[in-house]
N, C-alpha and C. Protein backbone atom coordinates (compact mmCIF):
# COMPACT_ATOMS: atom_id res chain seq x y z
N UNK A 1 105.56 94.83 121.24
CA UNK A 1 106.70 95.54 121.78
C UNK A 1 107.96 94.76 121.43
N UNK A 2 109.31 95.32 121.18
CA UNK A 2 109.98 95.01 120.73
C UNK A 2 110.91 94.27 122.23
N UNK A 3 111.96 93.94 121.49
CA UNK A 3 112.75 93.52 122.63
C UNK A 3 113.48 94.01 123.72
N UNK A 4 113.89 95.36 122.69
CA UNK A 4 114.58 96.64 123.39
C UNK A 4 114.20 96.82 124.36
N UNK A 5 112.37 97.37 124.40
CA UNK A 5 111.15 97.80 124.72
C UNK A 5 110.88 97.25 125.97
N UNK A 6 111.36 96.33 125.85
CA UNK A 6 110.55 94.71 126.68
C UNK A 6 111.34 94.81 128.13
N UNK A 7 112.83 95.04 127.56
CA UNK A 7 113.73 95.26 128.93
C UNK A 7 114.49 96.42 129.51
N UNK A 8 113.41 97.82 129.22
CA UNK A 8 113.51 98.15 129.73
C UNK A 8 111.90 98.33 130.53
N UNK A 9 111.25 97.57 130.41
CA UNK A 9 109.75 98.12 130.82
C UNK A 9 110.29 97.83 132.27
N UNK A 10 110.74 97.41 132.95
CA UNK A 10 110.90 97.78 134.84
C UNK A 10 111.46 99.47 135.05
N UNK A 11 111.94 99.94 134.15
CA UNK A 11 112.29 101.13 134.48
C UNK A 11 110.85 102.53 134.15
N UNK A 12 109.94 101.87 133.19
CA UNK A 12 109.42 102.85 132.54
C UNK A 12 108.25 102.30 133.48
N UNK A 13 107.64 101.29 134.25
CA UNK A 13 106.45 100.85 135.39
C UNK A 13 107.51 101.98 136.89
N UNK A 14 108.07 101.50 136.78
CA UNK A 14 108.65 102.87 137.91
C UNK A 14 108.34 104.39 138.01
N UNK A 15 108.94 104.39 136.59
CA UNK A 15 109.13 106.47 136.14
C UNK A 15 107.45 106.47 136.28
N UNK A 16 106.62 105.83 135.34
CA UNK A 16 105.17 106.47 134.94
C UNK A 16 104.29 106.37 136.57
N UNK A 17 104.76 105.26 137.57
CA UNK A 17 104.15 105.23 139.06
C UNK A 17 103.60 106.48 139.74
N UNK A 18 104.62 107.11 139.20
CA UNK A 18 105.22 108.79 140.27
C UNK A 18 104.76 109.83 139.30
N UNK A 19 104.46 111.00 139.92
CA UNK A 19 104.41 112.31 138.96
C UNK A 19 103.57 112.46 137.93
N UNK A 20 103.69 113.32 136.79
CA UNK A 20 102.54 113.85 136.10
C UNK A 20 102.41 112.38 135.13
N UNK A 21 101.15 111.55 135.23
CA UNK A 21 101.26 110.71 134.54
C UNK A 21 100.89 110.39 133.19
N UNK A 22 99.90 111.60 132.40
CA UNK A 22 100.08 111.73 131.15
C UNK A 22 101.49 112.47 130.21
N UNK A 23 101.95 113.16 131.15
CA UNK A 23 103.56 113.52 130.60
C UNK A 23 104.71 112.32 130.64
N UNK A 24 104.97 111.88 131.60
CA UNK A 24 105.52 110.92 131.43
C UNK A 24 104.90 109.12 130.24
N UNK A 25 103.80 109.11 130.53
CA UNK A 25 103.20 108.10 129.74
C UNK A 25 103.92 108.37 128.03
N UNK A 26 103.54 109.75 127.69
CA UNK A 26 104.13 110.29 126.67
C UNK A 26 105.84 110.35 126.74
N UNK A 27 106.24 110.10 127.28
CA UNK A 27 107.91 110.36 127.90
C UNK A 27 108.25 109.11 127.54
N UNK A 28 107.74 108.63 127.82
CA UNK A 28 107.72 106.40 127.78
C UNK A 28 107.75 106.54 126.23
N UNK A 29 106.24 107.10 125.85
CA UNK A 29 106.38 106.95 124.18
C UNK A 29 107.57 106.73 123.54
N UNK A 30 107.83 108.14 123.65
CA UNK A 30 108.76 108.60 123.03
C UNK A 30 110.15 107.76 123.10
N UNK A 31 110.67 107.42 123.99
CA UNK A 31 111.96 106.34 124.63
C UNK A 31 111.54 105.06 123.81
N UNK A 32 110.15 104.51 124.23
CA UNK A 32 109.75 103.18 123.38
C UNK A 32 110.11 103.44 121.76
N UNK A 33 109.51 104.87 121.03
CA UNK A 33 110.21 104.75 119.43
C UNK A 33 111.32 104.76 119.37
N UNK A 34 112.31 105.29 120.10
CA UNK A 34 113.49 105.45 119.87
C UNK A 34 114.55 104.15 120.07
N UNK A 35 113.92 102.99 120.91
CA UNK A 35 114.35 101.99 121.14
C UNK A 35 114.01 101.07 120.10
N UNK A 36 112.55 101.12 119.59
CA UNK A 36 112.14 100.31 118.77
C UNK A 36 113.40 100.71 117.57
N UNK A 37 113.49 101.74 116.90
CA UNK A 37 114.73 102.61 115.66
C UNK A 37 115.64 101.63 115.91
N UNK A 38 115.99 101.96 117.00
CA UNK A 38 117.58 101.39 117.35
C UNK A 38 117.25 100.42 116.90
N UNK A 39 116.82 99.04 117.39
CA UNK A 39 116.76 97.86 117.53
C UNK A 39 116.40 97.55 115.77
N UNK A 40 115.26 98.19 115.26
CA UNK A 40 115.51 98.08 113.90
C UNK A 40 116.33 98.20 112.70
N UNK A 41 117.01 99.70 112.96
CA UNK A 41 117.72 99.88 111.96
C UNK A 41 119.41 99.55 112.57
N UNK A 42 119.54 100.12 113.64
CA UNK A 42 121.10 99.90 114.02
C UNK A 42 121.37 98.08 114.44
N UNK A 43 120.04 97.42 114.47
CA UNK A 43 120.43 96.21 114.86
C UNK A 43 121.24 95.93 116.86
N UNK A 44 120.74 96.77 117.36
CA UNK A 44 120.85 96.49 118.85
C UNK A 44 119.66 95.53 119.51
N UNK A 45 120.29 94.66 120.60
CA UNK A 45 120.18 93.68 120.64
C UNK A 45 119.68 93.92 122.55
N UNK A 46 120.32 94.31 123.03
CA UNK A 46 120.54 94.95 124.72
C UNK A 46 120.86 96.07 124.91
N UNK A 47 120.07 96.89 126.29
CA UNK A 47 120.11 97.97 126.53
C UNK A 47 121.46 98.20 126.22
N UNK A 48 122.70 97.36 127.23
CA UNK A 48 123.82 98.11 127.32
C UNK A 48 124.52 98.33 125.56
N UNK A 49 124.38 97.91 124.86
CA UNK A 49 124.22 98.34 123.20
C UNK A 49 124.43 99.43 122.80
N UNK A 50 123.28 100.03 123.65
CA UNK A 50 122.82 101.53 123.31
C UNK A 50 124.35 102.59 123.33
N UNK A 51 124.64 103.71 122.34
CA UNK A 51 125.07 104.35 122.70
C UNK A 51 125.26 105.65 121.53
N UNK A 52 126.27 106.92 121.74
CA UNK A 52 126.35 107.41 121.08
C UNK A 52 125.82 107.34 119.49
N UNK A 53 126.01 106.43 119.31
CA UNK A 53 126.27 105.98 117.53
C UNK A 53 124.68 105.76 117.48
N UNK A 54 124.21 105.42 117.90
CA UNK A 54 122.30 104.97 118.03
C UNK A 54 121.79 106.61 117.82
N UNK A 55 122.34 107.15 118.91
CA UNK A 55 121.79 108.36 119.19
C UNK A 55 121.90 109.06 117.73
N UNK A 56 122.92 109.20 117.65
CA UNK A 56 123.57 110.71 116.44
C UNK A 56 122.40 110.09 115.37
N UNK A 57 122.39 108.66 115.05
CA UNK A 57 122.05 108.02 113.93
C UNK A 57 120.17 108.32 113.77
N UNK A 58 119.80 108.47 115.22
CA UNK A 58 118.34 108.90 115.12
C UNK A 58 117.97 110.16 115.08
N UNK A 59 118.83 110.82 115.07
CA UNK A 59 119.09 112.35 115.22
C UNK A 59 118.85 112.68 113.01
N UNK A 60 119.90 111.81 112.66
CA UNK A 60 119.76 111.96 111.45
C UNK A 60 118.73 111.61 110.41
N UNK A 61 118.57 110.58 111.11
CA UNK A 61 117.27 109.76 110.53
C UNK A 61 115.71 110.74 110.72
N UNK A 62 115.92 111.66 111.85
CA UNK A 62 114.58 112.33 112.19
C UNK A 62 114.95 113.76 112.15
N UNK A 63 115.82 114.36 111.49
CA UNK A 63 115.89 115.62 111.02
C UNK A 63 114.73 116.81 110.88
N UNK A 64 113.81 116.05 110.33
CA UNK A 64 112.55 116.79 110.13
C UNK A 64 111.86 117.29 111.17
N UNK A 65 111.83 116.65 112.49
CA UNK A 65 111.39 117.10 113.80
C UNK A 65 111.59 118.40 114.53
N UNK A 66 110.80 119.47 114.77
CA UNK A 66 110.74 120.34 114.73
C UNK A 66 111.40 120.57 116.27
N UNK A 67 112.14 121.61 116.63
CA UNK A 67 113.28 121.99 117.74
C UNK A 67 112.61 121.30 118.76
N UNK A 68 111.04 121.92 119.21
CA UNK A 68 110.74 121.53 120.49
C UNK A 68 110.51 119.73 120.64
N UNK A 69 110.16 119.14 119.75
CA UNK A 69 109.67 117.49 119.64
C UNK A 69 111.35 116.97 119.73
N UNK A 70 112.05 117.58 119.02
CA UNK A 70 113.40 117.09 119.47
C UNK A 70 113.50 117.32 120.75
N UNK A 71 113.70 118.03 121.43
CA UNK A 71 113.77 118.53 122.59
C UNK A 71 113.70 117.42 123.82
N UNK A 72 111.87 117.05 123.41
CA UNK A 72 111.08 116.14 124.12
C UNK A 72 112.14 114.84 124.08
N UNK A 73 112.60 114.46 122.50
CA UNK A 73 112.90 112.66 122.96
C UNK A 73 114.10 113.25 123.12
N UNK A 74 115.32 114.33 123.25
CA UNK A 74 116.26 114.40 123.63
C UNK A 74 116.17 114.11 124.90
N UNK A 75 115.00 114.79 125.82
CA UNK A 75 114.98 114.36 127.54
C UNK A 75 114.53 113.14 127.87
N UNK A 76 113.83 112.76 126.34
CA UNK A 76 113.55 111.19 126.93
C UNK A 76 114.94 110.32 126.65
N UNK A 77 115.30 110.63 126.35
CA UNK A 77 116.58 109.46 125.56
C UNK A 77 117.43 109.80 126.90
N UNK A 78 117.70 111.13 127.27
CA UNK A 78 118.70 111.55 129.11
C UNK A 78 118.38 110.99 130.43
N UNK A 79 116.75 110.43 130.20
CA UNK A 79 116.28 109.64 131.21
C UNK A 79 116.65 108.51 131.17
N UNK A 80 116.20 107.64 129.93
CA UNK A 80 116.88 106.35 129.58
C UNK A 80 118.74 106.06 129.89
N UNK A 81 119.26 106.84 129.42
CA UNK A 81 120.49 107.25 130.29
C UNK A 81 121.03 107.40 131.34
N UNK A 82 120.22 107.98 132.36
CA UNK A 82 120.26 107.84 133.61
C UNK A 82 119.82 106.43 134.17
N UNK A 83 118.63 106.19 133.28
CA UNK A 83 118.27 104.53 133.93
C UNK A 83 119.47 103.72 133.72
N UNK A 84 119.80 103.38 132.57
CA UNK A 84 121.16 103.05 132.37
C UNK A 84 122.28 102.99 133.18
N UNK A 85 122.40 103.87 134.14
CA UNK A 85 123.65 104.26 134.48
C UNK A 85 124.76 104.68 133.34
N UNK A 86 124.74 105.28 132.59
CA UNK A 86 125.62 106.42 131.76
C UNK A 86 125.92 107.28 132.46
N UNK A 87 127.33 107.52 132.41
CA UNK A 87 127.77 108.92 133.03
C UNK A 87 128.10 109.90 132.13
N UNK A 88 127.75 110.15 130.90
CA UNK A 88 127.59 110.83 130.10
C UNK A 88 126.29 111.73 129.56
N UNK A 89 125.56 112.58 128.70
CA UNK A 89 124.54 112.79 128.67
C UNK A 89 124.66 112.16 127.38
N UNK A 90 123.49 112.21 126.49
CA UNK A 90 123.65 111.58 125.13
C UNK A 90 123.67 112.87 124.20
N UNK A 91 123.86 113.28 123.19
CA UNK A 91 124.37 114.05 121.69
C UNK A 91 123.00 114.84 122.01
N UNK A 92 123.31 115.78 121.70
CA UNK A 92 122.11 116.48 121.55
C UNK A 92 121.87 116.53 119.98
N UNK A 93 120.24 116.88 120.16
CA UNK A 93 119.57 116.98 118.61
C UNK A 93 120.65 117.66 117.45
N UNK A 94 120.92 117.37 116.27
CA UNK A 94 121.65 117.82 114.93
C UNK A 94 120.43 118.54 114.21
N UNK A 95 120.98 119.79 114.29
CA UNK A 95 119.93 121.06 113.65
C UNK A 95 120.88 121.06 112.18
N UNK A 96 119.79 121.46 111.27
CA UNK A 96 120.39 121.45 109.88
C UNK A 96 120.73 122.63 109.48
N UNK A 97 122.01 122.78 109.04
CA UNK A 97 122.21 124.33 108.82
C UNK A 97 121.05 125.18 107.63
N UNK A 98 120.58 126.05 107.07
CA UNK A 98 120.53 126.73 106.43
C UNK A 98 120.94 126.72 104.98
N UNK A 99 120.65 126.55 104.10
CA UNK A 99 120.97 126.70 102.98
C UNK A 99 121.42 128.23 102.35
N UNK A 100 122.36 128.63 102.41
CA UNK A 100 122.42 129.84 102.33
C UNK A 100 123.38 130.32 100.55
N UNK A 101 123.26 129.43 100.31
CA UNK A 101 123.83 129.57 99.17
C UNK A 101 122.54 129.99 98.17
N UNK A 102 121.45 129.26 97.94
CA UNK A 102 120.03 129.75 97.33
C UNK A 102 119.44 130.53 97.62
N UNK A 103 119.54 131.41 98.85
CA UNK A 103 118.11 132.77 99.67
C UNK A 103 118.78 133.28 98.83
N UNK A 104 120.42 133.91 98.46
CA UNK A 104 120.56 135.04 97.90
C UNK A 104 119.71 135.31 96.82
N UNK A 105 120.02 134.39 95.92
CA UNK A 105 119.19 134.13 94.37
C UNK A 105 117.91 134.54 94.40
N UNK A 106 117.15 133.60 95.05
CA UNK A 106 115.71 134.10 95.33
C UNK A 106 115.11 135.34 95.74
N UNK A 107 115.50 136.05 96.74
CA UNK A 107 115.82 136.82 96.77
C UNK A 107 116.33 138.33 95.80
N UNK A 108 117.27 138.21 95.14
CA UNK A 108 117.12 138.94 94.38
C UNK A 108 116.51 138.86 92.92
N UNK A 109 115.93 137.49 92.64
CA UNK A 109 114.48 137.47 91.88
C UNK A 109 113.42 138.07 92.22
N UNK A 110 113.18 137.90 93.07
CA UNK A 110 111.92 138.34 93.68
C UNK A 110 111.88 139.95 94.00
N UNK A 111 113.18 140.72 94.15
CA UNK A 111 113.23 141.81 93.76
C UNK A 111 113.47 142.72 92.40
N UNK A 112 113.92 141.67 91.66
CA UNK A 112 113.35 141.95 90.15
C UNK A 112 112.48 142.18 89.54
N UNK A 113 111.75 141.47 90.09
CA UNK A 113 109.56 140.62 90.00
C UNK A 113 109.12 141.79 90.45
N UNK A 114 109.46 142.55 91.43
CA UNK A 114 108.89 143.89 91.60
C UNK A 114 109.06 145.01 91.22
N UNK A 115 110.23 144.99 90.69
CA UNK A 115 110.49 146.37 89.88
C UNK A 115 110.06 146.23 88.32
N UNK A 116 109.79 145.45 88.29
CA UNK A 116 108.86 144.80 86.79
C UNK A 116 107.25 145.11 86.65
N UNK A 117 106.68 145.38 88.61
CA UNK A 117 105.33 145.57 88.54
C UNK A 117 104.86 146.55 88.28
């Protein structure tokens, strides 16, 4: 476990005590990768560290994550936040627009391709 990891574990022996404890166990997960990221790539050092700029930056870094799995470490990352004391919420997930410049094209290939059959 990383260092990040390390201080916040009094908050995450609390949360997992109470309530559904394979959801939350998984809730922990999720907060633990996102701390471990930070601490790796952004170079954070202490919770209070954490902020916006961590967030957006894992947001980008994990693009590929499908709406609902975002979803998940978005509420885990709002908990960690609250542990925190933040009076803010953190960034929500960055959805990638659409490429909409290429469907046309394809698109009307592919209706070519059929009037050809």
């Amino acid at each position: 476990m990383h260092t990040l990891a390390s201080q916040a574990q009094p908050y995450f022996r609390n949360y997992v005590r109470s309530g559904g404890k394979a959801h939350r166990k998984k809730q922990v997960g999720r907060i633990i990768k996102f701390l471990d990221w930070a601490e790796e790539t952004q170079r954070v050092r202490t919770l209070d560290g954490l902020g916006k700029r961590q967030v957006v930056g894992f947001w980008k870094a994990h693009r590929g994550l499908s709406d609902a799995t975002a979803n998940k470490y978005w509420l885990g990352i709002n908990k960690l936040w609250q542990w925190l004391g933040k009076h803010h919420e953190p960034p929500k997930p960055i959805r990638p627009k659409p490429h909409e410049s290429f469907l046309p094209s394809i698109l009307e290939s592919a209706k070519t391709k059929q009037k050809g059959l």
